[in-house]
Structure formats: C-alpha cells, structure tokens
Protein backbone atom coordinates (compact mmCIF):
# COMPACT_ATOMS: atom_id res chain seq x y z
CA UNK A 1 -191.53 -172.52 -18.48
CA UNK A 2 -194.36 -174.10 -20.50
CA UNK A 3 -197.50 -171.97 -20.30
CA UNK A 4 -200.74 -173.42 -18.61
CA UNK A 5 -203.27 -171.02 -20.29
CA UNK A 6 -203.29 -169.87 -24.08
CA UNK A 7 -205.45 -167.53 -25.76
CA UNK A 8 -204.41 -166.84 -29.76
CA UNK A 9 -206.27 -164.60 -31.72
CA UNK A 10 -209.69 -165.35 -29.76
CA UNK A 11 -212.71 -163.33 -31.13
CA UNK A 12 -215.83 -163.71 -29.76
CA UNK A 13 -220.02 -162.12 -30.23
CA UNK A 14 -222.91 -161.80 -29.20
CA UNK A 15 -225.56 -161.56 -31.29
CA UNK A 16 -223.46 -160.13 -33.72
CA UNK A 17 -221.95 -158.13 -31.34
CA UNK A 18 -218.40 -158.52 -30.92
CA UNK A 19 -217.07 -158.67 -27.57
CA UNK A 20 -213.59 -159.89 -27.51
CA UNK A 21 -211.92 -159.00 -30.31
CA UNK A 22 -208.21 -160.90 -31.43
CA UNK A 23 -207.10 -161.71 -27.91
CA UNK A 24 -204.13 -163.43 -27.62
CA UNK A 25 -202.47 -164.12 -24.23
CA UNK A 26 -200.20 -166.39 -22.32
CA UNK A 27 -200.28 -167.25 -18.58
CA UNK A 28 -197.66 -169.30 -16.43
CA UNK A 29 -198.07 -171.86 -13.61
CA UNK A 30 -198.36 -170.00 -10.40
CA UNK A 31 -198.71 -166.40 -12.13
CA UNK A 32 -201.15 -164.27 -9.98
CA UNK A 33 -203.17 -162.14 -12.95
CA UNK A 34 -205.36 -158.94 -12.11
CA UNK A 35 -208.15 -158.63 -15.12
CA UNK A 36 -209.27 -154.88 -15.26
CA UNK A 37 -211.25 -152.85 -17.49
CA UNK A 38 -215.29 -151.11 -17.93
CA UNK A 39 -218.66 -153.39 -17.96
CA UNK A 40 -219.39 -154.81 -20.99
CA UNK A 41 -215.71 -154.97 -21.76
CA UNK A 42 -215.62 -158.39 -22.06
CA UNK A 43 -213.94 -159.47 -18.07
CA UNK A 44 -216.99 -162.15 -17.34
CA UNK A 45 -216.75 -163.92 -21.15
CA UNK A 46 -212.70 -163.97 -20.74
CA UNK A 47 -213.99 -166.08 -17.41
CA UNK A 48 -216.51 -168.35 -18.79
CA UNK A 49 -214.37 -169.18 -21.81
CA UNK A 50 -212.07 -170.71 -19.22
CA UNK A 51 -214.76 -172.40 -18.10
CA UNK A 52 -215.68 -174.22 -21.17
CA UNK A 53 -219.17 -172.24 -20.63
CA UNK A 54 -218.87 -170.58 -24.27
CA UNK A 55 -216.54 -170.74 -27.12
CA UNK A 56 -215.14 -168.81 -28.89
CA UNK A 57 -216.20 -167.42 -32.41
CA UNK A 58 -212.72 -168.11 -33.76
CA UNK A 59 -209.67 -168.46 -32.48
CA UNK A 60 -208.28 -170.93 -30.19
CA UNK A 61 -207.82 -171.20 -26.36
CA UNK A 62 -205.83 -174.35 -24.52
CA UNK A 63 -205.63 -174.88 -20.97
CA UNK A 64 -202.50 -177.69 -20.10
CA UNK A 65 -202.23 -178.57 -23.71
CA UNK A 66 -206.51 -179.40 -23.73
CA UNK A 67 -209.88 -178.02 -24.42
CA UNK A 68 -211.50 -175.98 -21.52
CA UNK A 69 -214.14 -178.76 -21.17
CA UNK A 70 -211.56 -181.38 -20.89
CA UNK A 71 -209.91 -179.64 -18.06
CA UNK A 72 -212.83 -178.25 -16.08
CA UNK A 73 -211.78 -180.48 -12.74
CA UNK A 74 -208.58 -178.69 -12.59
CA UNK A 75 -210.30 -175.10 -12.57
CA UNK A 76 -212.15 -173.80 -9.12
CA UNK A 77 -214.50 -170.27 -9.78
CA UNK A 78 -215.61 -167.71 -6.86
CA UNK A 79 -218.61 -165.84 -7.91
CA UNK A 80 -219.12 -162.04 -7.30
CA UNK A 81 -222.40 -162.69 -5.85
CA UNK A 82 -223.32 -165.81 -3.87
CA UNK A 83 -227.09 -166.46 -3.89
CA UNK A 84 -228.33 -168.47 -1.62
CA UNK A 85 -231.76 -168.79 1.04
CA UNK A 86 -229.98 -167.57 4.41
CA UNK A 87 -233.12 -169.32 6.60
CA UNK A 88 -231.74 -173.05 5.01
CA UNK A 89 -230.14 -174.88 7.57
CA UNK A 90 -226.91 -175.24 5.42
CA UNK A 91 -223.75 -175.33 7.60
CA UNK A 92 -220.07 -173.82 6.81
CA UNK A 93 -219.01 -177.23 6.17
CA UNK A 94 -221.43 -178.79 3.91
CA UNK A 95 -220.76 -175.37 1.43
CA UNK A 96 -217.24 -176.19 1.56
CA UNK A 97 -217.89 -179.83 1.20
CA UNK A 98 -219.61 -179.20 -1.66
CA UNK A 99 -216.65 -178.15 -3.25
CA UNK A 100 -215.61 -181.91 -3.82
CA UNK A 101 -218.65 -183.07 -5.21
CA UNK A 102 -217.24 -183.04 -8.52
CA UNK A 103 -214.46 -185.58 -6.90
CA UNK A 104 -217.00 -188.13 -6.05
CA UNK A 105 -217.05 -191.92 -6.78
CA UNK A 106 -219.85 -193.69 -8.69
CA UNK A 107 -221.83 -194.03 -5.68
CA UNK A 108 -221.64 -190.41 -4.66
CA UNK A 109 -220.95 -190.26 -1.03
CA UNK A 110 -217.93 -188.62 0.90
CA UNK A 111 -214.94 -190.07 1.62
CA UNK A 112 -213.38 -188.94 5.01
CA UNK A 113 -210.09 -187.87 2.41
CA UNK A 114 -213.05 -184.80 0.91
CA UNK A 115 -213.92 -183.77 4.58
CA UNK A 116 -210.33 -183.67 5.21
CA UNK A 117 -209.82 -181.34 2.03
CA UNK A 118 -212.61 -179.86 3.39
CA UNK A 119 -211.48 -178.64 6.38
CA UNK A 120 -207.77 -178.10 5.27
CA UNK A 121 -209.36 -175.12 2.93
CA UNK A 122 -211.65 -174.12 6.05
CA UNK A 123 -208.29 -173.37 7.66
CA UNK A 124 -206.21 -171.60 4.45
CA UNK A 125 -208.85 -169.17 4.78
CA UNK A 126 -209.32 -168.69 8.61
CA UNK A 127 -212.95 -169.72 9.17
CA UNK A 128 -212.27 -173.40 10.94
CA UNK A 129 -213.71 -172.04 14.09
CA UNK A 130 -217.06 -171.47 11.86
CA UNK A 131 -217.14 -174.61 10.90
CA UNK A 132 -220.58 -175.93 12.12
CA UNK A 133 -222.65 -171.85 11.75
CA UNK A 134 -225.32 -171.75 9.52
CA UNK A 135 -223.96 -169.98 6.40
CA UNK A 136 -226.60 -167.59 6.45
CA UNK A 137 -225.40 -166.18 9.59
CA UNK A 138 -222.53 -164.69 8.16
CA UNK A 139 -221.11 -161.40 6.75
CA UNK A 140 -220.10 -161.21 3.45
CA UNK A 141 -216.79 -161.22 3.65
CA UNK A 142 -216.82 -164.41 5.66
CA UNK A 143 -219.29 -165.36 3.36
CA UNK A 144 -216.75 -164.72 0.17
CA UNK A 145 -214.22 -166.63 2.70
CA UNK A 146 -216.18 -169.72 2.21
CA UNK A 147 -216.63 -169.67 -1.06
CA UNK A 148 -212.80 -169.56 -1.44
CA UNK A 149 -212.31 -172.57 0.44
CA UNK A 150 -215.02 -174.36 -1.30
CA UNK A 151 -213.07 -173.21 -4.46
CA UNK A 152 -209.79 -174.93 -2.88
CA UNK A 153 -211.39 -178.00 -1.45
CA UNK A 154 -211.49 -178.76 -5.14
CA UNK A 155 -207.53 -178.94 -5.45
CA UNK A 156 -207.48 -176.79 -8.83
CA UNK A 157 -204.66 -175.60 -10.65
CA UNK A 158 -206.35 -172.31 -11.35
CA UNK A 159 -208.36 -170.24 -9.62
CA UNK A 160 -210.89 -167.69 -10.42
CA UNK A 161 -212.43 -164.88 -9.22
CA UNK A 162 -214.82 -162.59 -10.37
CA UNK A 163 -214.59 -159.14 -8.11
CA UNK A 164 -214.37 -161.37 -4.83
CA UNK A 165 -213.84 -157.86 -2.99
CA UNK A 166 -216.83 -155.68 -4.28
CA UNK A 167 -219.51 -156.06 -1.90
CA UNK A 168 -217.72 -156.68 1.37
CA UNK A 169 -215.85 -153.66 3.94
CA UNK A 170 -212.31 -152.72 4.21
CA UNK A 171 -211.44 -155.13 6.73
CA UNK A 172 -212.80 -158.13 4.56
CA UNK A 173 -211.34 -157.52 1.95
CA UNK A 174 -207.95 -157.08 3.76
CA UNK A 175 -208.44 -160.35 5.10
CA UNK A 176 -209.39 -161.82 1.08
CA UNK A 177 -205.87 -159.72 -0.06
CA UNK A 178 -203.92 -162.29 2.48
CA UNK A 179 -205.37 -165.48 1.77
CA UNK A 180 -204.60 -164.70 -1.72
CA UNK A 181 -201.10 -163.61 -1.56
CA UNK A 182 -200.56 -166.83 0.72
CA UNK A 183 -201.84 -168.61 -2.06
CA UNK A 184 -199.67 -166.98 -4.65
CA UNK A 185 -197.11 -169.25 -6.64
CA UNK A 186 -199.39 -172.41 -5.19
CA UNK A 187 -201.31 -172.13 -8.11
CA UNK A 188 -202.25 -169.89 -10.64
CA UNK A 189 -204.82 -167.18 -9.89
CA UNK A 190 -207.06 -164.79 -12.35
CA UNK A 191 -208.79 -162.18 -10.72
CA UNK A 192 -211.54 -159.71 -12.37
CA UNK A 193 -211.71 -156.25 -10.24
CA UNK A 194 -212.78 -153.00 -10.23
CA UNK A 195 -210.25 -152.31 -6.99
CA UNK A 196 -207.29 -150.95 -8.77
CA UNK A 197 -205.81 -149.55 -5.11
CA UNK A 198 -205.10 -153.63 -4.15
CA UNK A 199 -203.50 -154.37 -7.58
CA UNK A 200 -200.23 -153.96 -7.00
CA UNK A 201 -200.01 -156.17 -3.55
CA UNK A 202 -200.67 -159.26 -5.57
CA UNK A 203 -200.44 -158.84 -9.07
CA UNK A 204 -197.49 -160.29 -11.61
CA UNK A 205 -199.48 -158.71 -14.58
CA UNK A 206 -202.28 -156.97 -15.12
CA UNK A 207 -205.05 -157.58 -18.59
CA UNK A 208 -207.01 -154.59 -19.34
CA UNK A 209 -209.85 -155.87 -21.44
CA UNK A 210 -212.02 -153.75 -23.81
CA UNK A 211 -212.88 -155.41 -26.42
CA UNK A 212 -209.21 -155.49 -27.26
CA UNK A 213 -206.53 -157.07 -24.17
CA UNK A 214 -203.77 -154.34 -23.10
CA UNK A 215 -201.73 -155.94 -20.84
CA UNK A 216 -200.10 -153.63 -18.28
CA UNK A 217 -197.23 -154.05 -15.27
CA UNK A 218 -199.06 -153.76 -11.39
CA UNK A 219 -197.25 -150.13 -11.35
CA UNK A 220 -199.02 -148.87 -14.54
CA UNK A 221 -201.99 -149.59 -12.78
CA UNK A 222 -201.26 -146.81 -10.20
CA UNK A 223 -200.15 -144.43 -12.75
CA UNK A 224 -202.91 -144.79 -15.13
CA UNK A 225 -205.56 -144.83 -11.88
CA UNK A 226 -204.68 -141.51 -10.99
CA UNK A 227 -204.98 -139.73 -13.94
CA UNK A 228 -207.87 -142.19 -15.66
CA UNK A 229 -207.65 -145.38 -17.41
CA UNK A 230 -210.08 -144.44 -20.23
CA UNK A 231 -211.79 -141.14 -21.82
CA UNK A 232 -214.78 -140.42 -21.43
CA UNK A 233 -215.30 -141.02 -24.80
CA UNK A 234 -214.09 -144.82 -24.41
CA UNK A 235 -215.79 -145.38 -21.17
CA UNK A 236 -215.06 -144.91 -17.59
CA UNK A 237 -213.39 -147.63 -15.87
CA UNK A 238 -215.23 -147.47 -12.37
C-alpha cells in the first residue's frame, strides 16, 4: 500500500531553536495515529506542517504525492480550544456548514448538496437533534462534537486533532472515543493527546515526539505509562 503522508529527514526551528529534529515517518490510508509526547516537544508544529502553515527547515514532507499547500482541501483540523462569543446567535448548523465553505463556487453561496454534507456529519457524530441550538448553549464536549462534524462536512482524507478530549468530562470524551473508532479505516486520522489511558482503543501506532519521533505499538503505551514515559531529567510527559 502506497503511503498518503511522508516525512524524511524533516528538521525544523525556531528562532534558532530546533524543534523537530530528523523526523522521518510514513503513514497509510485509513491508519488511525496517536501523537504523544511533553509541551514544547514539537506535537502542534508536526500538525501545522501538515497544514502547509510552516515549512520545514530542511527536509521534505509529501502528502498524496504533493506539497501540503497543494493538498490543503483534502485535510479537515479540530482545534483543542474553540473560541468563539457564546451570546452570537450562531446555530449548530451554520458551524457545521461552515465546514464547506472552502467547497464553494465562484459565487459563494450553498448548494443544498453542502447542507446535505452538512447534516450527514451532524448525524456521524450524534448531535442532529441539536441542529437548530445556539452553539453557545452547549457543553464542551458537544461543543468538540461539532467541531468534528464541521471537520467531516469537509469530506477530507485526513483528519486532525489536536487533544480533542482535554477539556471535556468522562462521558464526553467516551462519546469522542466512538465517533472516532466508527470513523477508523474511513479515513486516516492523527491525533495529538495527553490521554494515554484511551490510546490503545483506537490507535494502529503511536509517535512519541521530542524533538526526535519514537514511534511505539498502542501496548507500549500502557507499559511505558505506568512506570513513566520520560525522566525527570528529559521532561515529564503529563
């Protein structure tokens, strides 16, 4: 199987700083990937080099054969933290809507084929019967919900999400651990968390980045959890 993602020998700084250091990877259509590893250790720049946000010092990274930039449409990114004014009168739908704005003709209006996609990834991630709430009435995790449908509405080939599970209870984040697995194999997913205890659920492989990329099978997750990923020395992992 051809790979969709390739990262060889990818260095990149900041300010002089370097904060990935010869990273070389391969990931495969419909792979489900779990990226691990302390702040600062380089999880968000793996992200935004995906995005086509930075590049990188040296080194080379392909996504389908192509630049980042060149395959942005195909790529769909949930954010950690979703900041938005809860008193605007901005419904369920038009956030999810929103998702296909990027799919729009010259004229820039909606097809009914976007609401459609629309409310298809309303229903992948159970929040159909919100459809017409004010977002801003929400919890969190319905709120992180949302924000993977608006992802989806897109129809991308990869996914990503940065720590979609942080800020939201148990429950939620149950609920986040089944759309994803339903998901799994339909297209490929990257994941950056800090929740090593949901790893092996999901996960085909596992990066540990710091500075340097480890990679690690979803059962040498468990084993290095319980008796510490890192020294103190290196850095703590959570």
């Amino acid at each position: 199987m051809h790979e969709i993602i390739r990262f060889h020998k990818i260095h990149f700084e900041y300010d002089q700083t370097p904060i990935l250091k010869d990273v070389s990877l391969c990931i495969y259509p419909g792979e489900f990937i779990h990226v691990i590893g302390p702040n600062g250790g380089g999880k968000t720049t793996l992200l935004k080099l995906l995005m086509g946000f930075i590049e990188p010092s040296s080194g080379y990274l392909k996504i389908n054969g192509k630049s980042p930039k060149a395959t942005q449409s195909k790529i769909a990114y949930v954010p950690q933290v979703f900041a938005f004014d809860k008193l605007f009168p901005t419904s369920v739908f038009e956030v999810v809507l929103s998702g296909r704005l990027s799919k729009l003709p010259w004229h820039g209006k909606y097809q009914e084929k976007d609401k459609i996609k629309a409310l298809v990834a309303l229903k992948q991630v159970d929040m159909d019967e919100f459809i017409d709430h004010p977002i801003g009435e929400l919890s969190g995790g319905q709120v992180q919900r949302v924000l993977i449908a608006r992802a989806l509405a897109s129809d991308p080939q990869i996914l990503l999400l940065d720590e979609p599970t942080s800020c939201i209870d148990h429950s939620a984040q149950l609920a986040i651990d089944k759309i994803l697995r339903n998901l799994k194999r339909k297209l490929t997913i990257i994941m950056v968390t800090h929740d090593l205890d949901h790893i092996g659920k999901n996960s085909d492989r596992v990066f540990c980045i710091h500075g340097h990329l480890s990679e690690l099978k979803p059962s040498e997750v468990c084993q290095h959890f319980s008796m510490g990923l890192y020294t103190e020395k290196e850095g703590a992992l959570i």
